[in-house]
PDB file of N, CA and C in Angstrom:
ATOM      1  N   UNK A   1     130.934 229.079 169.241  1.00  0.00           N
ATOM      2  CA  UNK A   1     130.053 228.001 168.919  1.00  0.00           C
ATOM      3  C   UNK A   1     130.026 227.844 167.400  1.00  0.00           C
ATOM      4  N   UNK A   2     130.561 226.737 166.731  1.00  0.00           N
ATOM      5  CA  UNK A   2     130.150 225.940 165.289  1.00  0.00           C
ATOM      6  C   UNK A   2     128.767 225.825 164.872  1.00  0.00           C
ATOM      7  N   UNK A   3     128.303 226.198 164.211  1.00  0.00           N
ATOM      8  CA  UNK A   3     127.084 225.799 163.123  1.00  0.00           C
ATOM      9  C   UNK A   3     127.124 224.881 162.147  1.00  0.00           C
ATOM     10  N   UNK A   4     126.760 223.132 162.057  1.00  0.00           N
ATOM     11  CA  UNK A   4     127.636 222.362 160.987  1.00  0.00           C
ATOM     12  C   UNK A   4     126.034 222.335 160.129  1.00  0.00           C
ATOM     13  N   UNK A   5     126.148 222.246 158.782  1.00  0.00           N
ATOM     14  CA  UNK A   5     124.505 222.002 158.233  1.00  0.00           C
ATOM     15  C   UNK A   5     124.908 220.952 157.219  1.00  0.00           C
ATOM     16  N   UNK A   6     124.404 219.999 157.438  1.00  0.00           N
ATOM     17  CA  UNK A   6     124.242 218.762 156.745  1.00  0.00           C
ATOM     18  C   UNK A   6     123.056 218.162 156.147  1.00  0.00           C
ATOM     19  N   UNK A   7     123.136 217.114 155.490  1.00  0.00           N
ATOM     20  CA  UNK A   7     121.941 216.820 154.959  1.00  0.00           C
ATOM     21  C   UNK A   7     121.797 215.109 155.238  1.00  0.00           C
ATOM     22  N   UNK A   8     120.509 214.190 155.175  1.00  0.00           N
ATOM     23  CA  UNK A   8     120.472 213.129 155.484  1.00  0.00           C
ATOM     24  C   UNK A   8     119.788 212.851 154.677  1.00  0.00           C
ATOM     25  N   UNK A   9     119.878 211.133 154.407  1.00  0.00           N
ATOM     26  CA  UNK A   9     118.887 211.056 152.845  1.00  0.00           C
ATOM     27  C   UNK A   9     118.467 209.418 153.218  1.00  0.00           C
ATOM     28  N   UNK A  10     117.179 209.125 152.691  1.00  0.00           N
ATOM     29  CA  UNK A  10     117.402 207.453 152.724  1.00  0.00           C
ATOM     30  C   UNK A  10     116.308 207.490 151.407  1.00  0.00           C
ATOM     31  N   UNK A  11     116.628 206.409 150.880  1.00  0.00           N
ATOM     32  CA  UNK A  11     116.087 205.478 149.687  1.00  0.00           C
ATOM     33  C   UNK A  11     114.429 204.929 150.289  1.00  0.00           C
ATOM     34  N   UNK A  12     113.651 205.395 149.847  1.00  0.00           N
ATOM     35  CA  UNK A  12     111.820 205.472 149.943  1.00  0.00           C
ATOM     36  C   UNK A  12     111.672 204.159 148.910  1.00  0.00           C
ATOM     37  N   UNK A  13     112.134 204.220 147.687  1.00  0.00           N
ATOM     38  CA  UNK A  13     111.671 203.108 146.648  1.00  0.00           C
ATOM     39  C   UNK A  13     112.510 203.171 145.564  1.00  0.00           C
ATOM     40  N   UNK A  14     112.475 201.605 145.448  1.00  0.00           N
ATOM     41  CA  UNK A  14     113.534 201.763 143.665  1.00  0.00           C
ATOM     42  C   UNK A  14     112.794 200.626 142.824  1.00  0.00           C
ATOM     43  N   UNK A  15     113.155 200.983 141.565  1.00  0.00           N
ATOM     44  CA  UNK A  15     112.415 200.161 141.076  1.00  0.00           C
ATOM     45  C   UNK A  15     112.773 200.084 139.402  1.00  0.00           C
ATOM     46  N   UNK A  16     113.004 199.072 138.654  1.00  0.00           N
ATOM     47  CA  UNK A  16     113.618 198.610 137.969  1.00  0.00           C
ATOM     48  C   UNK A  16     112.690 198.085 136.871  1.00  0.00           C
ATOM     49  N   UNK A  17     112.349 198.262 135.537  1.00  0.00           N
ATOM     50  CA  UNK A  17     111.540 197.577 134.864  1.00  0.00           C
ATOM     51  C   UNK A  17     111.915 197.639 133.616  1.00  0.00           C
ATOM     52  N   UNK A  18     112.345 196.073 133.195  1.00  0.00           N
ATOM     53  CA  UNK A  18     112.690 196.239 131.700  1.00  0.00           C
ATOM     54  C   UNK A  18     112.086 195.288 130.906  1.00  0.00           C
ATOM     55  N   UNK A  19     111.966 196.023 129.773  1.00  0.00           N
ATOM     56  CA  UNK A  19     110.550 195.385 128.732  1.00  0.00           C
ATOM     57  C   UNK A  19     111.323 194.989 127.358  1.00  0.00           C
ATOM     58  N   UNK A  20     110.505 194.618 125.871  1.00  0.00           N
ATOM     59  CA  UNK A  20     111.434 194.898 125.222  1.00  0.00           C
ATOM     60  C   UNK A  20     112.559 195.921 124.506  1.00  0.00           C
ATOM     61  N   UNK A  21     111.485 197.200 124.177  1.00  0.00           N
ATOM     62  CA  UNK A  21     112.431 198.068 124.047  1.00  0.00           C
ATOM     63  C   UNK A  21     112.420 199.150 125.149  1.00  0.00           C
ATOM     64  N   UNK A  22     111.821 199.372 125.937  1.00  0.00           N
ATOM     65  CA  UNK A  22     111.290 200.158 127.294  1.00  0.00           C
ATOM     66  C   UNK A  22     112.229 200.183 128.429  1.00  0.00           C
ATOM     67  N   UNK A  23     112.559 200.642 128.689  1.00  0.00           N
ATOM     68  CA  UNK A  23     114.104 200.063 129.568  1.00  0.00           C
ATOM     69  C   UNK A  23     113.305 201.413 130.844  1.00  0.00           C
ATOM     70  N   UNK A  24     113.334 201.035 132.296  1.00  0.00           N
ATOM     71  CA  UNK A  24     113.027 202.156 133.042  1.00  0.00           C
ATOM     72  C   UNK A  24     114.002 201.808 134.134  1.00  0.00           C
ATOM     73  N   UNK A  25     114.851 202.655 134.606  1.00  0.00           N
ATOM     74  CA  UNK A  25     115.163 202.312 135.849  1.00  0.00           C
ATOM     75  C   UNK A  25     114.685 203.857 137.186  1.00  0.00           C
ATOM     76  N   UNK A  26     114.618 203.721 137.918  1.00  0.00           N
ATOM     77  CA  UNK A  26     113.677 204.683 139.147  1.00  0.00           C
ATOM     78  C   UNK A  26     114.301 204.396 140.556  1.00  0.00           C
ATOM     79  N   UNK A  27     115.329 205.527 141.054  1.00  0.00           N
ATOM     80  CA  UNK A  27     115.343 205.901 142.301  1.00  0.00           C
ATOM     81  C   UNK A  27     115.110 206.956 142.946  1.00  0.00           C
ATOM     82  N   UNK A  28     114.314 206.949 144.747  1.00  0.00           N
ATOM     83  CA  UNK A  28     113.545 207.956 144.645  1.00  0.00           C
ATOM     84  C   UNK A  28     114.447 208.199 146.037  1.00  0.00           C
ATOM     85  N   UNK A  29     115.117 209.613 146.034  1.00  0.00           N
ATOM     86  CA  UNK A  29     115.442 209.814 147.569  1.00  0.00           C
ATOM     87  C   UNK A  29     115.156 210.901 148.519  1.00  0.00           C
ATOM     88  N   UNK A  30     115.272 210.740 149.426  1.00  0.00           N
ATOM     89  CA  UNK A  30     114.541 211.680 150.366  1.00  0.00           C
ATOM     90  C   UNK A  30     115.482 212.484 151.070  1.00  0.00           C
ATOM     91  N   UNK A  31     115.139 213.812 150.837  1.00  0.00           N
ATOM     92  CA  UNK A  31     116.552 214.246 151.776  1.00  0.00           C
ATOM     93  C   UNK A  31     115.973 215.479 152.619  1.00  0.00           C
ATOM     94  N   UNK A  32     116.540 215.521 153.941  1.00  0.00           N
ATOM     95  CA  UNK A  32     115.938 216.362 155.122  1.00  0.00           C
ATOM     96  C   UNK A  32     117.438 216.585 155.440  1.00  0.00           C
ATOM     97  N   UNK A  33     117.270 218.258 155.934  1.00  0.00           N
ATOM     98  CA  UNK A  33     118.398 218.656 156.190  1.00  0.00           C
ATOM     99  C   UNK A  33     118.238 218.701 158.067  1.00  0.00           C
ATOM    100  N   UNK A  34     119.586 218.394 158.570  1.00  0.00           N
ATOM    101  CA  UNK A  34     119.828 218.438 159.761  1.00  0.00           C
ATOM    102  C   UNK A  34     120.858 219.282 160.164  1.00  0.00           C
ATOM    103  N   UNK A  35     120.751 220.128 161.138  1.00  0.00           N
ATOM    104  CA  UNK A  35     121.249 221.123 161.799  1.00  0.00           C
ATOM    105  C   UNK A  35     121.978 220.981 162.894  1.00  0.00           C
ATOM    106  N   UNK A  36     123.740 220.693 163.455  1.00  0.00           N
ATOM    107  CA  UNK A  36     124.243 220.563 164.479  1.00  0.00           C
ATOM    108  C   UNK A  36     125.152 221.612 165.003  1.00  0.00           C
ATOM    109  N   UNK A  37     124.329 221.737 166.017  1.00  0.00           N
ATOM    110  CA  UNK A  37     125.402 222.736 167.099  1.00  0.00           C
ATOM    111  C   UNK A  37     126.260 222.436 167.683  1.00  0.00           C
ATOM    112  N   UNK A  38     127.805 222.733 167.195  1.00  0.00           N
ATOM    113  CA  UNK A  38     129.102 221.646 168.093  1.00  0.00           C
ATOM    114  C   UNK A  38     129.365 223.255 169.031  1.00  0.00           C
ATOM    115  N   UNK A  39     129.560 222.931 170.197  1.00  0.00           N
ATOM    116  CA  UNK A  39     130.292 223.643 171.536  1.00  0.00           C
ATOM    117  C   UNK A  39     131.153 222.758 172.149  1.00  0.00           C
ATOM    118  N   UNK A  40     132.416 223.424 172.456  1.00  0.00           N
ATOM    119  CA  UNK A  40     133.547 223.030 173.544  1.00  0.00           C
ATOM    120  C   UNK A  40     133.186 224.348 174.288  1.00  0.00           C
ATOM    121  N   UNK A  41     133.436 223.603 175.710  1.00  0.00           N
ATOM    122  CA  UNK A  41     133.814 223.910 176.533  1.00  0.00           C
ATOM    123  C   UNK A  41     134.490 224.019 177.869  1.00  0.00           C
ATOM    124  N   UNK A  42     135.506 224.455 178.728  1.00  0.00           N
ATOM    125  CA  UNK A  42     136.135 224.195 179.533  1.00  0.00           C
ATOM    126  C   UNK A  42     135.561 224.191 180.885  1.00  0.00           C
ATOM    127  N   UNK A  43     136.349 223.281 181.625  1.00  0.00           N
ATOM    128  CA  UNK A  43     135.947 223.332 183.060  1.00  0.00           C
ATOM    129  C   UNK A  43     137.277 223.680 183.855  1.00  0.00           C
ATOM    130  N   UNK A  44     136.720 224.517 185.374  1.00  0.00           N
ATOM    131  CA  UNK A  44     138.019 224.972 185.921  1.00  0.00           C
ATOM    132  C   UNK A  44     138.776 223.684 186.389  1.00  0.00           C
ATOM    133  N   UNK A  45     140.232 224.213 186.952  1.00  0.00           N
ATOM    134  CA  UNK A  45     140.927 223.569 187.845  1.00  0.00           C
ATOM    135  C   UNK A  45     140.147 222.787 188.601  1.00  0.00           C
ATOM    136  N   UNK A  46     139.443 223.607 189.502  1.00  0.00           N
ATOM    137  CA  UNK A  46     138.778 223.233 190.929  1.00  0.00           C
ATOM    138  C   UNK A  46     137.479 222.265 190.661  1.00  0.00           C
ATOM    139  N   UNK A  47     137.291 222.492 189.774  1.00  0.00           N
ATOM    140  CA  UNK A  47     136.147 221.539 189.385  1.00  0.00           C
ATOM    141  C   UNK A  47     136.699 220.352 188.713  1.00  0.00           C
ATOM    142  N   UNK A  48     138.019 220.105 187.901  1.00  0.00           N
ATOM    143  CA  UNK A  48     138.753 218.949 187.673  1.00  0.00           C
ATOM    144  C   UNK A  48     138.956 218.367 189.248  1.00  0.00           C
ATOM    145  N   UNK A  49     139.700 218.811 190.156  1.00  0.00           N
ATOM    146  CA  UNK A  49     140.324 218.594 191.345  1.00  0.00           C
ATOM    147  C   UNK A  49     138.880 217.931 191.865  1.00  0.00           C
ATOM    148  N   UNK A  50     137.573 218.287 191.757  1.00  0.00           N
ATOM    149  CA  UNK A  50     136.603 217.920 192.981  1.00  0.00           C
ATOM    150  C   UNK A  50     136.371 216.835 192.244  1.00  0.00           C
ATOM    151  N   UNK A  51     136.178 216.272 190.916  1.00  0.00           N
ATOM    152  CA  UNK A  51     136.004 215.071 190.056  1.00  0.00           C
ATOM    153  C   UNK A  51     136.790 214.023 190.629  1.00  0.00           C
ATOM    154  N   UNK A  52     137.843 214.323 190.469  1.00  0.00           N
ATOM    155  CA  UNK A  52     139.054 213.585 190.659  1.00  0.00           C
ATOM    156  C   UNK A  52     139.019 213.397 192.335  1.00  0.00           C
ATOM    157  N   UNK A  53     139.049 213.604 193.117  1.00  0.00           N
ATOM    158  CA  UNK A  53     138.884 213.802 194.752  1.00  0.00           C
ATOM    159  C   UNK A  53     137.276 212.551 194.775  1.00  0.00           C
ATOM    160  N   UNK A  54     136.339 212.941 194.088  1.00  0.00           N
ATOM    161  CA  UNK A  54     135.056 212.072 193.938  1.00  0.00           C
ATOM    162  C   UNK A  54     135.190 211.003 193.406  1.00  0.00           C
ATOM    163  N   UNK A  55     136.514 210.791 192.346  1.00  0.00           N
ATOM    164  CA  UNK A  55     136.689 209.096 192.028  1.00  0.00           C
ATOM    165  C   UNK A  55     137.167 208.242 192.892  1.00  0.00           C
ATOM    166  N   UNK A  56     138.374 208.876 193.370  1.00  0.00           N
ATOM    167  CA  UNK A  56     139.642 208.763 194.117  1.00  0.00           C
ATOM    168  C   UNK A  56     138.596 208.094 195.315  1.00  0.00           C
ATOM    169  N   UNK A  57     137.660 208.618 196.124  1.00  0.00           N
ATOM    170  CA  UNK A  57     137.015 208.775 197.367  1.00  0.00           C
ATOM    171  C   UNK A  57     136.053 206.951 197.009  1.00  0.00           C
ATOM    172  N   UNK A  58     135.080 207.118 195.479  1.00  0.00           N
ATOM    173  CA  UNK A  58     134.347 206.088 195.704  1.00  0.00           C
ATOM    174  C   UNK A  58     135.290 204.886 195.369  1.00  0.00           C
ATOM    175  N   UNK A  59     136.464 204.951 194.842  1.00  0.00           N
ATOM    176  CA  UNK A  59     137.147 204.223 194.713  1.00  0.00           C
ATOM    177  C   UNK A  59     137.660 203.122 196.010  1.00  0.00           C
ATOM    178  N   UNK A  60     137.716 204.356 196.861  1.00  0.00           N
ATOM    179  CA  UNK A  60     138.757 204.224 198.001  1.00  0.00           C
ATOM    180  C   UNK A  60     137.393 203.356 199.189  1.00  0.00           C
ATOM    181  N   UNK A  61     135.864 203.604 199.500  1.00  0.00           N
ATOM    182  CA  UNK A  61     134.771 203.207 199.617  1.00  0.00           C
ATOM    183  C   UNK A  61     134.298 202.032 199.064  1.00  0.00           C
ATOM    184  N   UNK A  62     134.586 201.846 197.500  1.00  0.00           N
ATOM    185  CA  UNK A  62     134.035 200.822 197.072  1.00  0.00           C
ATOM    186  C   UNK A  62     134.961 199.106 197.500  1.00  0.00           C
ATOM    187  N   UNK A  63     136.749 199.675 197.770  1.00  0.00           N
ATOM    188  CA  UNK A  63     136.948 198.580 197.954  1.00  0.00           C
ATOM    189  C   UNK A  63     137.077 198.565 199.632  1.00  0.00           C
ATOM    190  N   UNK A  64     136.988 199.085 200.147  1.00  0.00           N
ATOM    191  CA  UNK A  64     136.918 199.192 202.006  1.00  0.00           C
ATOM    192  C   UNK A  64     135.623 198.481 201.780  1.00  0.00           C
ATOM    193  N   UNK A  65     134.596 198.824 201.561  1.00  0.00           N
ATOM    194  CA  UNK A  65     133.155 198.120 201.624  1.00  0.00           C
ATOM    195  C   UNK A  65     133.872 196.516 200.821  1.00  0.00           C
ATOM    196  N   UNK A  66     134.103 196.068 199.908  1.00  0.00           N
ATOM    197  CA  UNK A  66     135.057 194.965 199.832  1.00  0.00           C
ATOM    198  C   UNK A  66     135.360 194.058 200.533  1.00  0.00           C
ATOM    199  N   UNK A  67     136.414 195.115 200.800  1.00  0.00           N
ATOM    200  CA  UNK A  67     137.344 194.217 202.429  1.00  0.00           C
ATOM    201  C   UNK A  67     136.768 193.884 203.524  1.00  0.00           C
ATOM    202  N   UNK A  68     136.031 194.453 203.604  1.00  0.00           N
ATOM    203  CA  UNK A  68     135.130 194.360 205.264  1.00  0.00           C
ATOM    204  C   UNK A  68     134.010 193.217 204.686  1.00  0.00           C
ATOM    205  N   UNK A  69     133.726 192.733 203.952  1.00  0.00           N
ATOM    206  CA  UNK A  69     132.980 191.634 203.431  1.00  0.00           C
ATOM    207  C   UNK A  69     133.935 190.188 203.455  1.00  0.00           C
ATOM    208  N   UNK A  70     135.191 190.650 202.331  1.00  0.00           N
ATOM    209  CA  UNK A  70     135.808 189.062 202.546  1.00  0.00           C
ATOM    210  C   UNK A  70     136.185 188.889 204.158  1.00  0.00           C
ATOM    211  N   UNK A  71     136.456 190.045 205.007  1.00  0.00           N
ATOM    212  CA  UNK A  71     137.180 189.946 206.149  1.00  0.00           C
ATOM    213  C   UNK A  71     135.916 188.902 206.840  1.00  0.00           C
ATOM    214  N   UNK A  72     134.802 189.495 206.473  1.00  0.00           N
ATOM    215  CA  UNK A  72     133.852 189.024 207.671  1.00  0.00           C
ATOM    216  C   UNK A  72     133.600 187.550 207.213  1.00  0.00           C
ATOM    217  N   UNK A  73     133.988 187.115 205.659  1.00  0.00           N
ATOM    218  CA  UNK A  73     133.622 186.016 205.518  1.00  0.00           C
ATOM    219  C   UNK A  73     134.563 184.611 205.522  1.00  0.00           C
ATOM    220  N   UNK A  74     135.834 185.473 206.089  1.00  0.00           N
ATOM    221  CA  UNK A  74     137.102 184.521 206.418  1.00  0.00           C
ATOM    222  C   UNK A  74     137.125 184.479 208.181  1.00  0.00           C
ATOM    223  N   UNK A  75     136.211 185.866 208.710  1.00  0.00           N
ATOM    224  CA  UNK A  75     136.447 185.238 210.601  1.00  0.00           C
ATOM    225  C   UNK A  75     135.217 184.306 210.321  1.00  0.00           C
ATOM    226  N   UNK A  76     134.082 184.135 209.680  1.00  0.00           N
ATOM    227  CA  UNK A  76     132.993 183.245 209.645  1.00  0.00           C
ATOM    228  C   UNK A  76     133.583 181.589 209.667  1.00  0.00           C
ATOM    229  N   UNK A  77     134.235 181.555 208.475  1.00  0.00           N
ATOM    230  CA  UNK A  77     135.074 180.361 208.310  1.00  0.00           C
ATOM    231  C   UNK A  77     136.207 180.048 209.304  1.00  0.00           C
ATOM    232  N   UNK A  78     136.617 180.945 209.636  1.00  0.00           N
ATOM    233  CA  UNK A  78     137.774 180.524 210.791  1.00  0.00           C
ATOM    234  C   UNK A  78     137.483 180.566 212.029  1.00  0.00           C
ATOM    235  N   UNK A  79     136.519 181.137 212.658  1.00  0.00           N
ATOM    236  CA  UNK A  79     135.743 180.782 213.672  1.00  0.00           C
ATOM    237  C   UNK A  79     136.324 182.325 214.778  1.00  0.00           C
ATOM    238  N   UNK A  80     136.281 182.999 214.215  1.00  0.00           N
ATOM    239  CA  UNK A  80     136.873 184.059 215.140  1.00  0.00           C
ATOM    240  C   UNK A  80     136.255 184.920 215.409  1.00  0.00           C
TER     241      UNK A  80
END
């Protein structure tokens, strides 16, 4: 497991003021550090295979449920 430590910042106020001889310019930023935990990890064979078997399946369901719709809506029209 990676430990990444970064930091994040955004701009609160700026502010700009020039006079005759007084010249100010002012940026104010904010910074909070953030902490990410990167993990890889693997999955077995058999658990690729049951994914793949579960697409394959609603795939194979989603267009049978399909077909059996236009079918029913072409004997409707054709009188059969």
């Amino acid at each position: 497991m990676k430990s990444y430590d970064s930091w994040s910042y955004s701009m609160t106020a700026n502010k700009l003021e020039s006079r005759e001889r007084n010249m100010h310019f002012e940026i104010r930023l904010a910074f909070m550090p953030i902490s990410m935990v990167m993990h890889r990890s693997s999955n077995s064979l058999a658990k690729f295979l049951v994914n793949l078997c579960a697409i394959v399946g609603g795939v194979f369901v989603a267009f049978g449920l399909l077909n059996g719709f236009l079918l029913g809506i072409q004997r409707k029209y054709n009188g059969k």
